[in-house]
PDB file of N, CA and C in Angstrom:
ATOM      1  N   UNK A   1      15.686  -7.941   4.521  1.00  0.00           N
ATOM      2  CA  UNK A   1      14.240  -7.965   4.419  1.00  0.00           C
ATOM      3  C   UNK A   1      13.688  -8.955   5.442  1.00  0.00           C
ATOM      4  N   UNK A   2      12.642  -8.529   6.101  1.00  0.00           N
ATOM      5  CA  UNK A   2      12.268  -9.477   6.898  1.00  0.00           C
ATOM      6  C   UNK A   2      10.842  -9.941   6.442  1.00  0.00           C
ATOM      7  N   UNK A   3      10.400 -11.115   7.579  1.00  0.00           N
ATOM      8  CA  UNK A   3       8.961 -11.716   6.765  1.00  0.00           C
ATOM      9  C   UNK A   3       8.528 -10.364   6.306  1.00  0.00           C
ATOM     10  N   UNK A   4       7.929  -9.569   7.528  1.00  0.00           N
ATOM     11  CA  UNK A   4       7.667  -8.342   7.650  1.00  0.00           C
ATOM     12  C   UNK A   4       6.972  -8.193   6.571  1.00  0.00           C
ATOM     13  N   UNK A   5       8.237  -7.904   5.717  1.00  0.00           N
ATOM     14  CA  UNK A   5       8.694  -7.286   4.435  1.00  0.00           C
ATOM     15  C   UNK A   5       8.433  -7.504   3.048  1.00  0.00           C
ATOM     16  N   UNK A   6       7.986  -9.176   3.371  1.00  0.00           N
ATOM     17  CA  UNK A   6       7.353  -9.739   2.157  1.00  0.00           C
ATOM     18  C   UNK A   6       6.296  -9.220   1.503  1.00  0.00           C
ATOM     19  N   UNK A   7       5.998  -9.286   0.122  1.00  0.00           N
ATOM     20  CA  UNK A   7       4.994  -8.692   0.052  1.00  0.00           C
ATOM     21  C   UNK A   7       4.489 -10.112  -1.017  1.00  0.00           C
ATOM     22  N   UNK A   8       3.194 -10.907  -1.143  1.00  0.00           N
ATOM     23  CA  UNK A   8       3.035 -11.840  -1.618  1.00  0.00           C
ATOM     24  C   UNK A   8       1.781 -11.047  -2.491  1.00  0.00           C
ATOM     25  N   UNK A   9       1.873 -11.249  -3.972  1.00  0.00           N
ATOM     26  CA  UNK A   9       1.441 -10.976  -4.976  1.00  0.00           C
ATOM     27  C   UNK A   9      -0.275 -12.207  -4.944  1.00  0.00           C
ATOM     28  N   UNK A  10      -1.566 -11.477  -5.186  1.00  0.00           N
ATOM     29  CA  UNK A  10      -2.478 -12.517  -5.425  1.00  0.00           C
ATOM     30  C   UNK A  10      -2.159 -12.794  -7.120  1.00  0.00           C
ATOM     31  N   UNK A  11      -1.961 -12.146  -7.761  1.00  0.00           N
ATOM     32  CA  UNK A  11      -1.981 -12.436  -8.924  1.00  0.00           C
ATOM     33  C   UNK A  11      -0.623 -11.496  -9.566  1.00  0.00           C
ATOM     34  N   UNK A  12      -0.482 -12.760 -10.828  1.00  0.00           N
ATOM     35  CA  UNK A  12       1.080 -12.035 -11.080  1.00  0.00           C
ATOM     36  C   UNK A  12       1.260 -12.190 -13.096  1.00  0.00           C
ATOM     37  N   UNK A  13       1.455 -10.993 -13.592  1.00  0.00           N
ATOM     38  CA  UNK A  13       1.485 -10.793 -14.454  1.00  0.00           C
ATOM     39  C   UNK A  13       3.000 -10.724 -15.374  1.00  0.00           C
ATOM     40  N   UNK A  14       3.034 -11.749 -15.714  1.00  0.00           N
ATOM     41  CA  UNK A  14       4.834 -11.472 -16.729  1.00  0.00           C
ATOM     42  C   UNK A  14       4.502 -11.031 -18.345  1.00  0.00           C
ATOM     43  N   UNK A  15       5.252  -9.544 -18.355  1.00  0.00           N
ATOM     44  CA  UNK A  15       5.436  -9.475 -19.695  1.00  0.00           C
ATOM     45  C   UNK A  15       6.752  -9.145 -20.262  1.00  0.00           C
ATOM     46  N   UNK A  16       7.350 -10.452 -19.762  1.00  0.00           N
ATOM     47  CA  UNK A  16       8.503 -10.127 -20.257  1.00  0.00           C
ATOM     48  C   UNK A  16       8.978 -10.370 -21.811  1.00  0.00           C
ATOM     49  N   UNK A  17       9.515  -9.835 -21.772  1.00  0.00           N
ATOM     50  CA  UNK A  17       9.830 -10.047 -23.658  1.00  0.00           C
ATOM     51  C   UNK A  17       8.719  -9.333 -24.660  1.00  0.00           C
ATOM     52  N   UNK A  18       7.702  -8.586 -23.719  1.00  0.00           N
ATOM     53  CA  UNK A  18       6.614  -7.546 -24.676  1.00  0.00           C
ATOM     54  C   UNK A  18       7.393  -6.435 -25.079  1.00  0.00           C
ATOM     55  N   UNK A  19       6.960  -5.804 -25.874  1.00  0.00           N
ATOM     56  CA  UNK A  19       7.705  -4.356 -26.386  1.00  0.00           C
ATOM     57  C   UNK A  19       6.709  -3.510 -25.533  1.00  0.00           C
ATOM     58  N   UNK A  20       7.203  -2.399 -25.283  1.00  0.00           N
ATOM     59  CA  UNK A  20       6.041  -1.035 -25.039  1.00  0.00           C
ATOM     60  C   UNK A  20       5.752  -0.902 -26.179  1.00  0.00           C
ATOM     61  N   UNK A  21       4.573  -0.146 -25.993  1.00  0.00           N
ATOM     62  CA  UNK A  21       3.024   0.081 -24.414  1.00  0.00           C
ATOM     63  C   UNK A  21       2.676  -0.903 -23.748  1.00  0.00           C
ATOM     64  N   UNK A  22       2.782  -2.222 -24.032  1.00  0.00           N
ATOM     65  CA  UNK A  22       2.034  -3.533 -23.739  1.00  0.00           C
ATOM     66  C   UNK A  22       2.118  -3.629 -22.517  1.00  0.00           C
ATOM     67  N   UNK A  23       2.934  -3.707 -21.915  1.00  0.00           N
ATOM     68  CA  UNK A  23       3.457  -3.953 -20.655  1.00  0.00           C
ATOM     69  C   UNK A  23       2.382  -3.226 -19.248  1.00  0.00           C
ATOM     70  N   UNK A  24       2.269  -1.672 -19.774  1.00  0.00           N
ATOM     71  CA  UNK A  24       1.522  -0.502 -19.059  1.00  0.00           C
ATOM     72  C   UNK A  24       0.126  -0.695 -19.352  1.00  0.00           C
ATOM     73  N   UNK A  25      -0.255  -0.851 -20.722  1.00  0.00           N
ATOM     74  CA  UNK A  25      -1.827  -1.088 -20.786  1.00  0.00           C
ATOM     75  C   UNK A  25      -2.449  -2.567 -20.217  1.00  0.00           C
ATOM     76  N   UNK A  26      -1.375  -3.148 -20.374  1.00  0.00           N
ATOM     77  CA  UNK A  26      -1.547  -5.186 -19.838  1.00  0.00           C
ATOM     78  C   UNK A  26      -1.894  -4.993 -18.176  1.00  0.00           C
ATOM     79  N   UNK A  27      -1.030  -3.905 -17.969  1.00  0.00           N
ATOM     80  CA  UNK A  27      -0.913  -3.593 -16.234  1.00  0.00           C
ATOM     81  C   UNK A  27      -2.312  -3.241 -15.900  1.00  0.00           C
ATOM     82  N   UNK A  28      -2.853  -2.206 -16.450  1.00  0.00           N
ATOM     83  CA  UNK A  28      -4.164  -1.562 -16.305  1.00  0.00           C
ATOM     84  C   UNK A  28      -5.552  -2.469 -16.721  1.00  0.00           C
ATOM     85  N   UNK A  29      -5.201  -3.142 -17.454  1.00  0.00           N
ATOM     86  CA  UNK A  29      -5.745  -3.722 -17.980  1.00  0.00           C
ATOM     87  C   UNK A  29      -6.265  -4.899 -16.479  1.00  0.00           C
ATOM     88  N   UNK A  30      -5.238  -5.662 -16.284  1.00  0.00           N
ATOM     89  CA  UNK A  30      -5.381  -6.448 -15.097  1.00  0.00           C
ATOM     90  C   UNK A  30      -5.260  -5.757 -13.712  1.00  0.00           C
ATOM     91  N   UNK A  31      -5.314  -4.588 -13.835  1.00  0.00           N
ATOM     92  CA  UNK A  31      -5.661  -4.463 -12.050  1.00  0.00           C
ATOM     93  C   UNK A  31      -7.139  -4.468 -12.222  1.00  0.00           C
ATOM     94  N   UNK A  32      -7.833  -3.422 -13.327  1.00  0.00           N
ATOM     95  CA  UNK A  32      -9.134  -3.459 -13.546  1.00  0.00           C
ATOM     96  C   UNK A  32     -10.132  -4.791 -12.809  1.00  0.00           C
ATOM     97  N   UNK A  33      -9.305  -5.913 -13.056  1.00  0.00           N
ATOM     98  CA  UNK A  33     -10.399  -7.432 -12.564  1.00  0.00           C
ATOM     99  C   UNK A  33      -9.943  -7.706 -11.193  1.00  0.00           C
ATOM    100  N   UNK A  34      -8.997  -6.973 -10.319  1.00  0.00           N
ATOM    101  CA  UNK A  34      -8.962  -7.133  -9.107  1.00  0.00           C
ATOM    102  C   UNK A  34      -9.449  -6.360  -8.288  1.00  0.00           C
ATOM    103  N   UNK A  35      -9.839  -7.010  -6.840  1.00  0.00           N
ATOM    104  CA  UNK A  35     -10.944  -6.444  -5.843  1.00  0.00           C
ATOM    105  C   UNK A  35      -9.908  -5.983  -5.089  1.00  0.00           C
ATOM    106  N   UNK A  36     -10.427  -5.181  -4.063  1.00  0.00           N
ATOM    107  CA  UNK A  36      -9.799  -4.108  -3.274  1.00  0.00           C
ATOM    108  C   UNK A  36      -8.993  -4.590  -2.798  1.00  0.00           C
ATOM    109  N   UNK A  37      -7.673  -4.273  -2.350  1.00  0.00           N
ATOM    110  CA  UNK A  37      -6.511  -5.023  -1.488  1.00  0.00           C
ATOM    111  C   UNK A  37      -5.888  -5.819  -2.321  1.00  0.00           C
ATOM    112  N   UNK A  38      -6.214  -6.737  -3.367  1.00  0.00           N
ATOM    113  CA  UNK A  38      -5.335  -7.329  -3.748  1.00  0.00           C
ATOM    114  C   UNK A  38      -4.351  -6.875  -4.850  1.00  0.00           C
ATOM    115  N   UNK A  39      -3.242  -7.809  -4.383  1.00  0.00           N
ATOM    116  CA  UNK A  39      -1.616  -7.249  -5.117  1.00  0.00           C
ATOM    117  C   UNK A  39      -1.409  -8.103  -6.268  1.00  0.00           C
ATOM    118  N   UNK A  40      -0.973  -7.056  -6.996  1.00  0.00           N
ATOM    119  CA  UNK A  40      -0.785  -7.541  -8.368  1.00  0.00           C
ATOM    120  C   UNK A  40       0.687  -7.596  -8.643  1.00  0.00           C
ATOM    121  N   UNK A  41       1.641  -8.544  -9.218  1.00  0.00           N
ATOM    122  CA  UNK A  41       3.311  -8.103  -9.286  1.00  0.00           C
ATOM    123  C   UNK A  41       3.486  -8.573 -11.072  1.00  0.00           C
ATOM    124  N   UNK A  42       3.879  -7.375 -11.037  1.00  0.00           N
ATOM    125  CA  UNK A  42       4.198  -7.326 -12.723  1.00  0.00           C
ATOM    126  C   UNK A  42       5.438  -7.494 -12.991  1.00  0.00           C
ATOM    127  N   UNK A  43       6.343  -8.416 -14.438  1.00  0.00           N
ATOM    128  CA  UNK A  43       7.358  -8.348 -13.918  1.00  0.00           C
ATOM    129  C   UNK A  43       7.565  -7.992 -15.844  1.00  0.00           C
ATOM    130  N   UNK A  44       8.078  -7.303 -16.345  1.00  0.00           N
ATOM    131  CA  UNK A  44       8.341  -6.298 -17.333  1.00  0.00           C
ATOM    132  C   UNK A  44      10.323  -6.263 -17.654  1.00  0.00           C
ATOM    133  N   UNK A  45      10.661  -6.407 -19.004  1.00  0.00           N
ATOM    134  CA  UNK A  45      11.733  -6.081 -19.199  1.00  0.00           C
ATOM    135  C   UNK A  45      11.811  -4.421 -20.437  1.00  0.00           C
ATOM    136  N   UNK A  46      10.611  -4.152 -20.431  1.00  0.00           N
ATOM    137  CA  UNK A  46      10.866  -3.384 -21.647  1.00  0.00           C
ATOM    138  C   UNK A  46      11.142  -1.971 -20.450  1.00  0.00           C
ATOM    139  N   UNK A  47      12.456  -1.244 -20.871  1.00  0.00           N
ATOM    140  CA  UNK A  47      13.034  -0.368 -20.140  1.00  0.00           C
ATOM    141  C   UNK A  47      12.133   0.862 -20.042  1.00  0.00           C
ATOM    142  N   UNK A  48      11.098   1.682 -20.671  1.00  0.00           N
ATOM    143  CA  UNK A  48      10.116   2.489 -20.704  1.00  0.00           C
ATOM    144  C   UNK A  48       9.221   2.330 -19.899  1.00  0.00           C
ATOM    145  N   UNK A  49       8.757   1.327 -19.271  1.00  0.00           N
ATOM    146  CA  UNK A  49       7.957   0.797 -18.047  1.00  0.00           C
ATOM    147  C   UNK A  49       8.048   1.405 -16.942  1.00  0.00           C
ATOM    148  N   UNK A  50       9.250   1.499 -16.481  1.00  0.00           N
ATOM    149  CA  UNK A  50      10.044   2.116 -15.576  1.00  0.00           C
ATOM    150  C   UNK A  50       9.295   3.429 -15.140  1.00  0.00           C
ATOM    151  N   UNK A  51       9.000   3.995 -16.118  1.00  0.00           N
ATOM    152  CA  UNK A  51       8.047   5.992 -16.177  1.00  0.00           C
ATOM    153  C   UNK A  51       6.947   5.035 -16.401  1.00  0.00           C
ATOM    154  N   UNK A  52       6.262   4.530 -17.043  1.00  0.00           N
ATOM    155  CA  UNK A  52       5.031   4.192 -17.337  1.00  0.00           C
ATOM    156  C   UNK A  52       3.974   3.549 -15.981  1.00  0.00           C
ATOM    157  N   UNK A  53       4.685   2.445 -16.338  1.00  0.00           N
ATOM    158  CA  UNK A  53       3.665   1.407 -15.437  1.00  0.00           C
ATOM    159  C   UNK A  53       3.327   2.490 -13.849  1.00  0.00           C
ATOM    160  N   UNK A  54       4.361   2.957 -12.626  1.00  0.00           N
ATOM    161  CA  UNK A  54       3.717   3.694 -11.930  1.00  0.00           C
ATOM    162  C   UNK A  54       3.364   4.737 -11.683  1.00  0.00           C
ATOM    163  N   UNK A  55       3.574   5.805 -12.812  1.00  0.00           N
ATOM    164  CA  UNK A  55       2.483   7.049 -12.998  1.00  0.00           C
ATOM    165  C   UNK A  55       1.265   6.092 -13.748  1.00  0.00           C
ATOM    166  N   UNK A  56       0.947   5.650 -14.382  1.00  0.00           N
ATOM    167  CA  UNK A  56       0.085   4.916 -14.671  1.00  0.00           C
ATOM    168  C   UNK A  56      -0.753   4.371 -12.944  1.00  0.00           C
ATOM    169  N   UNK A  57      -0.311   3.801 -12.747  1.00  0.00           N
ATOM    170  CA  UNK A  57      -1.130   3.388 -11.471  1.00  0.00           C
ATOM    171  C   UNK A  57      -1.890   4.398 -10.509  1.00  0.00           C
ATOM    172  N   UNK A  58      -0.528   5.057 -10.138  1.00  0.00           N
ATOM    173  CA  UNK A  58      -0.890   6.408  -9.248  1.00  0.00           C
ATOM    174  C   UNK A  58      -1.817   6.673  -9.924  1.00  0.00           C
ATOM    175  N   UNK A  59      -1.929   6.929 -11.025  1.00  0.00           N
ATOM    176  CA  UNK A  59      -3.400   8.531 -12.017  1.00  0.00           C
ATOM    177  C   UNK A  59      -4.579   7.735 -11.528  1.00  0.00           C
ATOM    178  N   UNK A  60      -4.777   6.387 -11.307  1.00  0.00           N
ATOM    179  CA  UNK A  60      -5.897   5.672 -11.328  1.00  0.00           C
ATOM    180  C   UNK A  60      -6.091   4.811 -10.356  1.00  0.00           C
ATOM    181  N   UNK A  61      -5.331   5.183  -9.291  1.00  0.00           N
ATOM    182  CA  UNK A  61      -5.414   5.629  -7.172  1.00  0.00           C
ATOM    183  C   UNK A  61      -4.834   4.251  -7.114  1.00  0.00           C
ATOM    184  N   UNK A  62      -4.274   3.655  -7.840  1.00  0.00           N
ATOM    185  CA  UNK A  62      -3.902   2.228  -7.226  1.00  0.00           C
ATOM    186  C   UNK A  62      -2.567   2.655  -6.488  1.00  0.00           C
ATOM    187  N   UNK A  63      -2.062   1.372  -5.068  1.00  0.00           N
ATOM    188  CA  UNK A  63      -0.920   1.467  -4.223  1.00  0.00           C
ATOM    189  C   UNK A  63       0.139   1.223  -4.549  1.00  0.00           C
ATOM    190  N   UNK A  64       1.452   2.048  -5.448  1.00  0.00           N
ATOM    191  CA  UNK A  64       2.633   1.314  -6.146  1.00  0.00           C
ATOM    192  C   UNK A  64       3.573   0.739  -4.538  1.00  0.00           C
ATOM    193  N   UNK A  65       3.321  -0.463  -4.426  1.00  0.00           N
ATOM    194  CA  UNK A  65       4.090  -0.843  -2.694  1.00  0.00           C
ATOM    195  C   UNK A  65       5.853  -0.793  -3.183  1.00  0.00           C
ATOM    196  N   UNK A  66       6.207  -1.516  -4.047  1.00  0.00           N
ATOM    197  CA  UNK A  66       7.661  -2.040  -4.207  1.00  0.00           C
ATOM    198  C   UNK A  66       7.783  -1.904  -5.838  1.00  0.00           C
ATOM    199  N   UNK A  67       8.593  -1.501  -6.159  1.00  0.00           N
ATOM    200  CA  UNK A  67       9.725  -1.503  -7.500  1.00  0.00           C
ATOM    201  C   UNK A  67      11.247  -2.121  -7.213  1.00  0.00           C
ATOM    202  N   UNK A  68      11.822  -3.468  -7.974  1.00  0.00           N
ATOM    203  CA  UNK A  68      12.783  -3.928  -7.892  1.00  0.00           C
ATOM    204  C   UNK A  68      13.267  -4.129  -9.054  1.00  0.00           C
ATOM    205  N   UNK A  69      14.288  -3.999  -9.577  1.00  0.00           N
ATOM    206  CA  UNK A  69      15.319  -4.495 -10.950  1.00  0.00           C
ATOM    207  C   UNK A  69      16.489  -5.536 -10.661  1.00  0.00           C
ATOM    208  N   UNK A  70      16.298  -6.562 -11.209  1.00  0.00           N
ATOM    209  CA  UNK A  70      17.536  -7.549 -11.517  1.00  0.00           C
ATOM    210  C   UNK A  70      17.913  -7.309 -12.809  1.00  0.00           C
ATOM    211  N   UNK A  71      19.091  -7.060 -13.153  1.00  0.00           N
ATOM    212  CA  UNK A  71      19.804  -6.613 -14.610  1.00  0.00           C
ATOM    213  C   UNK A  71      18.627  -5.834 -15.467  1.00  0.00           C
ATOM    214  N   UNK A  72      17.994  -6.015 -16.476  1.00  0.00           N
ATOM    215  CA  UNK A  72      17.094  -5.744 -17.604  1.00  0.00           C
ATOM    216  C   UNK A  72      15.582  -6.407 -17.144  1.00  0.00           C
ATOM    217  N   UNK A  73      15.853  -6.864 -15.942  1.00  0.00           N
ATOM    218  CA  UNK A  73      14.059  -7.379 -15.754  1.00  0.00           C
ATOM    219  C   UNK A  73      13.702  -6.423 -14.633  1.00  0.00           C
ATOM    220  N   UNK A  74      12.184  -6.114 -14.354  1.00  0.00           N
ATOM    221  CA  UNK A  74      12.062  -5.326 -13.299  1.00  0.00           C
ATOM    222  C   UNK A  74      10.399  -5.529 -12.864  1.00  0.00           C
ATOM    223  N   UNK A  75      10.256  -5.317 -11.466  1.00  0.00           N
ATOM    224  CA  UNK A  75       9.115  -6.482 -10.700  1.00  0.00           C
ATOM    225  C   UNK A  75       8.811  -5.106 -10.053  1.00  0.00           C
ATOM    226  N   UNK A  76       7.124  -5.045 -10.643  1.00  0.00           N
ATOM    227  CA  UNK A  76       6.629  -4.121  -9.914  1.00  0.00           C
ATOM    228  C   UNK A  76       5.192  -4.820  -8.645  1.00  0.00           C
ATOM    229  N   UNK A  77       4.736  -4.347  -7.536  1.00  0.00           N
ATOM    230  CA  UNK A  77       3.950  -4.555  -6.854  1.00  0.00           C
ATOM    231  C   UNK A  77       3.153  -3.820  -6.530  1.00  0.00           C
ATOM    232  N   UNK A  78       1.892  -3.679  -7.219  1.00  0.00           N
ATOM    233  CA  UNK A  78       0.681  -2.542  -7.109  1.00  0.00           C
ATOM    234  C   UNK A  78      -0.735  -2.888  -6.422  1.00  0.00           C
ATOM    235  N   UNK A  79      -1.153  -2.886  -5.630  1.00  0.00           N
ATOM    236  CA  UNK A  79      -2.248  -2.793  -5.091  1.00  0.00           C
ATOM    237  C   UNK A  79      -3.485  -2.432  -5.502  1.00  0.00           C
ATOM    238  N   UNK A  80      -4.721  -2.922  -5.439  1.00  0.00           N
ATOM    239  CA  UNK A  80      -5.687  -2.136  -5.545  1.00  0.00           C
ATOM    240  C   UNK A  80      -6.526  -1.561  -4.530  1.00  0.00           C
TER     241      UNK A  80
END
């Protein structure tokens, strides 16, 4: 990865240790208060997220940039 490549989150949302839905509506919930361009990085362990959180985004035109998983945690980066 280069700088390039970085992608630096303005605001960053952990729900880790939430059960689903929380995770997907928490997501929507907070892109709602961000202005155009800025990146939101969610970082979610509940395994259903995975389908959720970015068809969720896509339906409601936001930019899914990056999806990453370390073991059971997983870091999403969505745009508005």
């Amino acid at each position: 990865m280069t700088e390039k490549d970085i992608i630096i989150p303005t605001y960053r949302l952990d729900t880790h240790g939430e059960p689903c839905p929380y995770p997907a509506v928490a997501t929507l919930e907070a892109m709602e208060q961000l202005k155009p361009g800025e990146i939101l990085e969610i970082i979610s362990d509940c395994p259903q997220s995975i389908n959720n959180i970015p068809v969720d985004a896509k339906n409601y035109g936001y930019k899914v940039l990056d999806i990453k998983q370390d073991g059971s945690t997983i870091y999403y980066w969505i745009q508005k």
